[in-house]
N, C-alpha and C. Protein backbone atom coordinates (compact mmCIF):
# COMPACT_ATOMS: atom_id res chain seq x y z
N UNK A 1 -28.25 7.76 24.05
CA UNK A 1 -28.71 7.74 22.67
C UNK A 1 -30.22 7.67 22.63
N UNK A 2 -30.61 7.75 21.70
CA UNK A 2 -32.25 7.60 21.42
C UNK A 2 -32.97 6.64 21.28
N UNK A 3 -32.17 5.34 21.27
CA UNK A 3 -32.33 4.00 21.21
C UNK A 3 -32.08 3.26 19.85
N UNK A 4 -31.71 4.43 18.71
CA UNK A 4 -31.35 3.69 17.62
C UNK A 4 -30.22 3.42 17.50
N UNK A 5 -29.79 2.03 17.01
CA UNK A 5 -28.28 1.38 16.55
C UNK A 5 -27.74 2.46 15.86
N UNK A 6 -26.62 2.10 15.75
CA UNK A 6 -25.36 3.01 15.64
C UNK A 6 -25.30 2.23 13.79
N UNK A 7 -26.39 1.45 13.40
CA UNK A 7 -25.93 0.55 11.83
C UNK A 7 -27.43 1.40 11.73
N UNK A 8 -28.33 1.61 12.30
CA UNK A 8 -29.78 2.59 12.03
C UNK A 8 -29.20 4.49 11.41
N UNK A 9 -28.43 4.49 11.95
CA UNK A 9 -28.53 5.97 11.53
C UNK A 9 -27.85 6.58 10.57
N UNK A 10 -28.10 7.33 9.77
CA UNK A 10 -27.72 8.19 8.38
C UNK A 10 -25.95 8.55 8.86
N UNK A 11 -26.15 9.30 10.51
CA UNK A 11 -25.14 10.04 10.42
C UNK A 11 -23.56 8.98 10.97
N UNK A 12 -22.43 9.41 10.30
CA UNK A 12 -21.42 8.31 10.32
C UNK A 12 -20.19 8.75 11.31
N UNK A 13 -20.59 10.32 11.61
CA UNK A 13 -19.41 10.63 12.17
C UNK A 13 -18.55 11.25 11.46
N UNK A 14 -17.23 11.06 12.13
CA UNK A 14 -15.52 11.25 11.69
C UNK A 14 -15.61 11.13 10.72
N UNK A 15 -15.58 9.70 10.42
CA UNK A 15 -15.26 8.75 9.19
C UNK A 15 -16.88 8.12 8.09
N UNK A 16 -16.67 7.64 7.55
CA UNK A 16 -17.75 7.37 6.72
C UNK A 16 -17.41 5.84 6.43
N UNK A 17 -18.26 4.94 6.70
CA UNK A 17 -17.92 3.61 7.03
C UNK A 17 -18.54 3.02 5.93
N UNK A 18 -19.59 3.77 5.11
CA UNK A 18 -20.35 3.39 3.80
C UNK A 18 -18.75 3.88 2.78
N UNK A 19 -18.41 4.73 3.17
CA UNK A 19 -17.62 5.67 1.99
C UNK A 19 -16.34 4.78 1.73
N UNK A 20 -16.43 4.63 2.99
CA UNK A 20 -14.68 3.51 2.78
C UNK A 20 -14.80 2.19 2.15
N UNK A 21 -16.04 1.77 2.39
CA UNK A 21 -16.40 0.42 2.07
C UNK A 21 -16.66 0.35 0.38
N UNK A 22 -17.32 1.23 -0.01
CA UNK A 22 -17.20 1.65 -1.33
C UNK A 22 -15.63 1.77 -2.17
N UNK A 23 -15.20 2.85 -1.36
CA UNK A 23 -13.57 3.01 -1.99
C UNK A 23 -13.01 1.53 -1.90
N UNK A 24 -12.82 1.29 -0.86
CA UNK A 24 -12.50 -0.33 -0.67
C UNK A 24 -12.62 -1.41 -2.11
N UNK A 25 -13.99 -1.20 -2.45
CA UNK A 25 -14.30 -2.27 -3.41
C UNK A 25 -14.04 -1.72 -4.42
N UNK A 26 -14.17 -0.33 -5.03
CA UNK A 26 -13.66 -0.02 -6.13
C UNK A 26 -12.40 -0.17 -6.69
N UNK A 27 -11.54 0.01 -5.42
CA UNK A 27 -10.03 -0.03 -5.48
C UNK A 27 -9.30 -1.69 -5.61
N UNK A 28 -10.29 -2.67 -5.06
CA UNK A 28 -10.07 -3.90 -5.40
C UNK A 28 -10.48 -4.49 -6.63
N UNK A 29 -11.69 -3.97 -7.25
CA UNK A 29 -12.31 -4.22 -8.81
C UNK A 29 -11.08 -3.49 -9.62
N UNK A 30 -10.87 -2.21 -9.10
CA UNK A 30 -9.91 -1.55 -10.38
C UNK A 30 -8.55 -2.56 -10.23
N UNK A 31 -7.77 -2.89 -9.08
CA UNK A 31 -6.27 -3.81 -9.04
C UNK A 31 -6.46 -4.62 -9.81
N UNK A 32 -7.91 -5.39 -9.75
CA UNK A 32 -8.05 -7.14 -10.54
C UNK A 32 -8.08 -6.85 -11.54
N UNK A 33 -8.73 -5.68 -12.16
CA UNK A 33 -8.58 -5.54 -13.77
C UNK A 33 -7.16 -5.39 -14.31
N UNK A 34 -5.89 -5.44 -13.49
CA UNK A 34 -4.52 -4.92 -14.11
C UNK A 34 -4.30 -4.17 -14.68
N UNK A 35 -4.82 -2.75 -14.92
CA UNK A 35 -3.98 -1.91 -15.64
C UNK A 35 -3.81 -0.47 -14.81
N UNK A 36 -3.32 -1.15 -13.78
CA UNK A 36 -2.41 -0.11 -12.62
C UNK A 36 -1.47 0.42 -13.85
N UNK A 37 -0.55 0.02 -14.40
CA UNK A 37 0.62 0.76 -14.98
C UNK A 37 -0.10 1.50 -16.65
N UNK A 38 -1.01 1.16 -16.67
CA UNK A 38 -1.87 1.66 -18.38
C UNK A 38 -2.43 3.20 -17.64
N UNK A 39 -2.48 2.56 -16.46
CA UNK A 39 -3.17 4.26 -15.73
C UNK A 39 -2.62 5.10 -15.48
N UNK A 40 -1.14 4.56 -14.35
CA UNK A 40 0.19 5.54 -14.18
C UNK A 40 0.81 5.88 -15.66
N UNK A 41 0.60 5.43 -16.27
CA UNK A 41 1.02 5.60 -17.52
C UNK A 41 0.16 7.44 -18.45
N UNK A 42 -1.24 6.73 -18.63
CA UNK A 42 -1.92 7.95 -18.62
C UNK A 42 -1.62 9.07 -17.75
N UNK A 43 -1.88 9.22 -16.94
CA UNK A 43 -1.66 9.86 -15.94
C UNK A 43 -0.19 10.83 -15.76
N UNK A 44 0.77 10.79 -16.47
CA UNK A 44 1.99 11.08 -16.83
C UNK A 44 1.91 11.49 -17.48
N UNK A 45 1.34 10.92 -19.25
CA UNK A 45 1.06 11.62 -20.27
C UNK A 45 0.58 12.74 -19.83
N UNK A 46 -0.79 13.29 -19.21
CA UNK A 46 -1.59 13.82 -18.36
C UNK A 46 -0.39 15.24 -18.01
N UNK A 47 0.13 14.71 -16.87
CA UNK A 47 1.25 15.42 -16.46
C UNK A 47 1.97 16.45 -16.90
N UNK A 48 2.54 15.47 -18.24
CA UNK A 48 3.51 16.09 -18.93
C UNK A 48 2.81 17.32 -20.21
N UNK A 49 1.34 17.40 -20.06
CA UNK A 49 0.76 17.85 -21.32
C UNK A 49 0.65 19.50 -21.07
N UNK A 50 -0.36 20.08 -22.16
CA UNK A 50 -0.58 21.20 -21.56
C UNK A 50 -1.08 21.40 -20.77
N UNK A 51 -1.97 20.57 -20.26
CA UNK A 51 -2.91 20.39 -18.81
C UNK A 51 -2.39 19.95 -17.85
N UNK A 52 -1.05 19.83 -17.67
CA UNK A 52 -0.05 19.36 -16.49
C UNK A 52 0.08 20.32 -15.47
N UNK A 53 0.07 21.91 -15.77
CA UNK A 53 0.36 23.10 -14.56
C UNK A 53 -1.35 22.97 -14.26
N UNK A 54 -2.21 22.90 -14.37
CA UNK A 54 -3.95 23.05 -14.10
C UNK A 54 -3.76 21.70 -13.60
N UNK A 55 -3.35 20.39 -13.62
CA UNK A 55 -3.63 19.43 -12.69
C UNK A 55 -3.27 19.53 -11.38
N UNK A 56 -1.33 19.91 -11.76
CA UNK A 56 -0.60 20.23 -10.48
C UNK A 56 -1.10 21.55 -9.67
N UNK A 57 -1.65 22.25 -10.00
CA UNK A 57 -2.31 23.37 -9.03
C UNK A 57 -3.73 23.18 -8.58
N UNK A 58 -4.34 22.03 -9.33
CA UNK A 58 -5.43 21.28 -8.77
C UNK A 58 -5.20 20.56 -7.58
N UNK A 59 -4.44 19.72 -7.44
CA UNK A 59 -3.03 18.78 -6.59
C UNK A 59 -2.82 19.34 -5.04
N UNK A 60 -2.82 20.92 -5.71
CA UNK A 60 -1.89 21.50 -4.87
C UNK A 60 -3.30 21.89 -3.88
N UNK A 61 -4.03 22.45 -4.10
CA UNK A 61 -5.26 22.85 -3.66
C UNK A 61 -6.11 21.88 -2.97
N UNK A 62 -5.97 20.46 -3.18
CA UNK A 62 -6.58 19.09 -3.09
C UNK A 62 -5.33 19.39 -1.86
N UNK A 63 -4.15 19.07 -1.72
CA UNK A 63 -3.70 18.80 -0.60
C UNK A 63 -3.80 20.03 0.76
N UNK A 64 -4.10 21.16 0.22
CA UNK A 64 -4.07 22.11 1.24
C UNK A 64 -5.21 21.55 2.49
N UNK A 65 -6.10 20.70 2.07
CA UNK A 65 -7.36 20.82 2.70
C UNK A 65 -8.55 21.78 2.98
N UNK A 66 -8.41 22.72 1.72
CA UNK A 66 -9.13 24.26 2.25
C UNK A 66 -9.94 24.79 0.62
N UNK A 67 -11.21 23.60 0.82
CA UNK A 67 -12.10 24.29 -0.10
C UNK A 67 -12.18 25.28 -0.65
N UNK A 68 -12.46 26.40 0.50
CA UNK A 68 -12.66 27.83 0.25
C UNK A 68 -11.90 28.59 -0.26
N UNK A 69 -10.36 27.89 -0.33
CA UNK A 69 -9.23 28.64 -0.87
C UNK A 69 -9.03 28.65 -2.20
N UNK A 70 -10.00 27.87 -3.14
CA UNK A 70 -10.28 27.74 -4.70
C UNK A 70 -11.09 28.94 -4.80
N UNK A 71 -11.82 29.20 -4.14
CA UNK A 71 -13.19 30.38 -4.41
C UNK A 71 -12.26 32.11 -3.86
N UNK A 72 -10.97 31.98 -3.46
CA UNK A 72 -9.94 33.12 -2.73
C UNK A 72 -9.58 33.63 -4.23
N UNK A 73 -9.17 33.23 -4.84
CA UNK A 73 -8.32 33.62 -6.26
C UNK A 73 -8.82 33.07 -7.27
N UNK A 74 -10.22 33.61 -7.53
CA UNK A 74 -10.84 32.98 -8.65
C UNK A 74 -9.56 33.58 -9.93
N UNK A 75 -10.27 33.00 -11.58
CA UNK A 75 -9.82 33.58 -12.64
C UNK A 75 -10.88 34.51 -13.32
């Protein structure tokens, strides 16, 4: 190495150890507030609306792992 710590440098690797730590705390601020089920709740509404086939093919695209495959079949 170059002699700088591995807590010195920008780059994180694999994983992102700032990124998780963030998600981490957000995801513990959002539980304590309780309205996990006010959200799944939304979120259904959501679902079920006219914007339910544009989420689920959002979904679907989010799980492929393949950025570039949104920019394949534009509209």
């Amino acid at each position: 190495m170059d002699g700088k710590s591995k807590k010195d440098s920008k780059i994180e690797g694999e994983g992102s150890y700032t990124g998780t730590k963030a998600y981490n705390e957000s995801t513990a601020k959002f539980l304590k507030k309780g309205k996990v089920d006010e959200a799944a709740q939304e979120a259904k509404r959501a679902l079920d609306s006219k914007e339910g086939a544009e989420l689920k093919a959002a979904e679907a695209k989010g799980k492929a792992g393949d950025p570039k495959h949104m920019e394949k079949n534009p509209k």
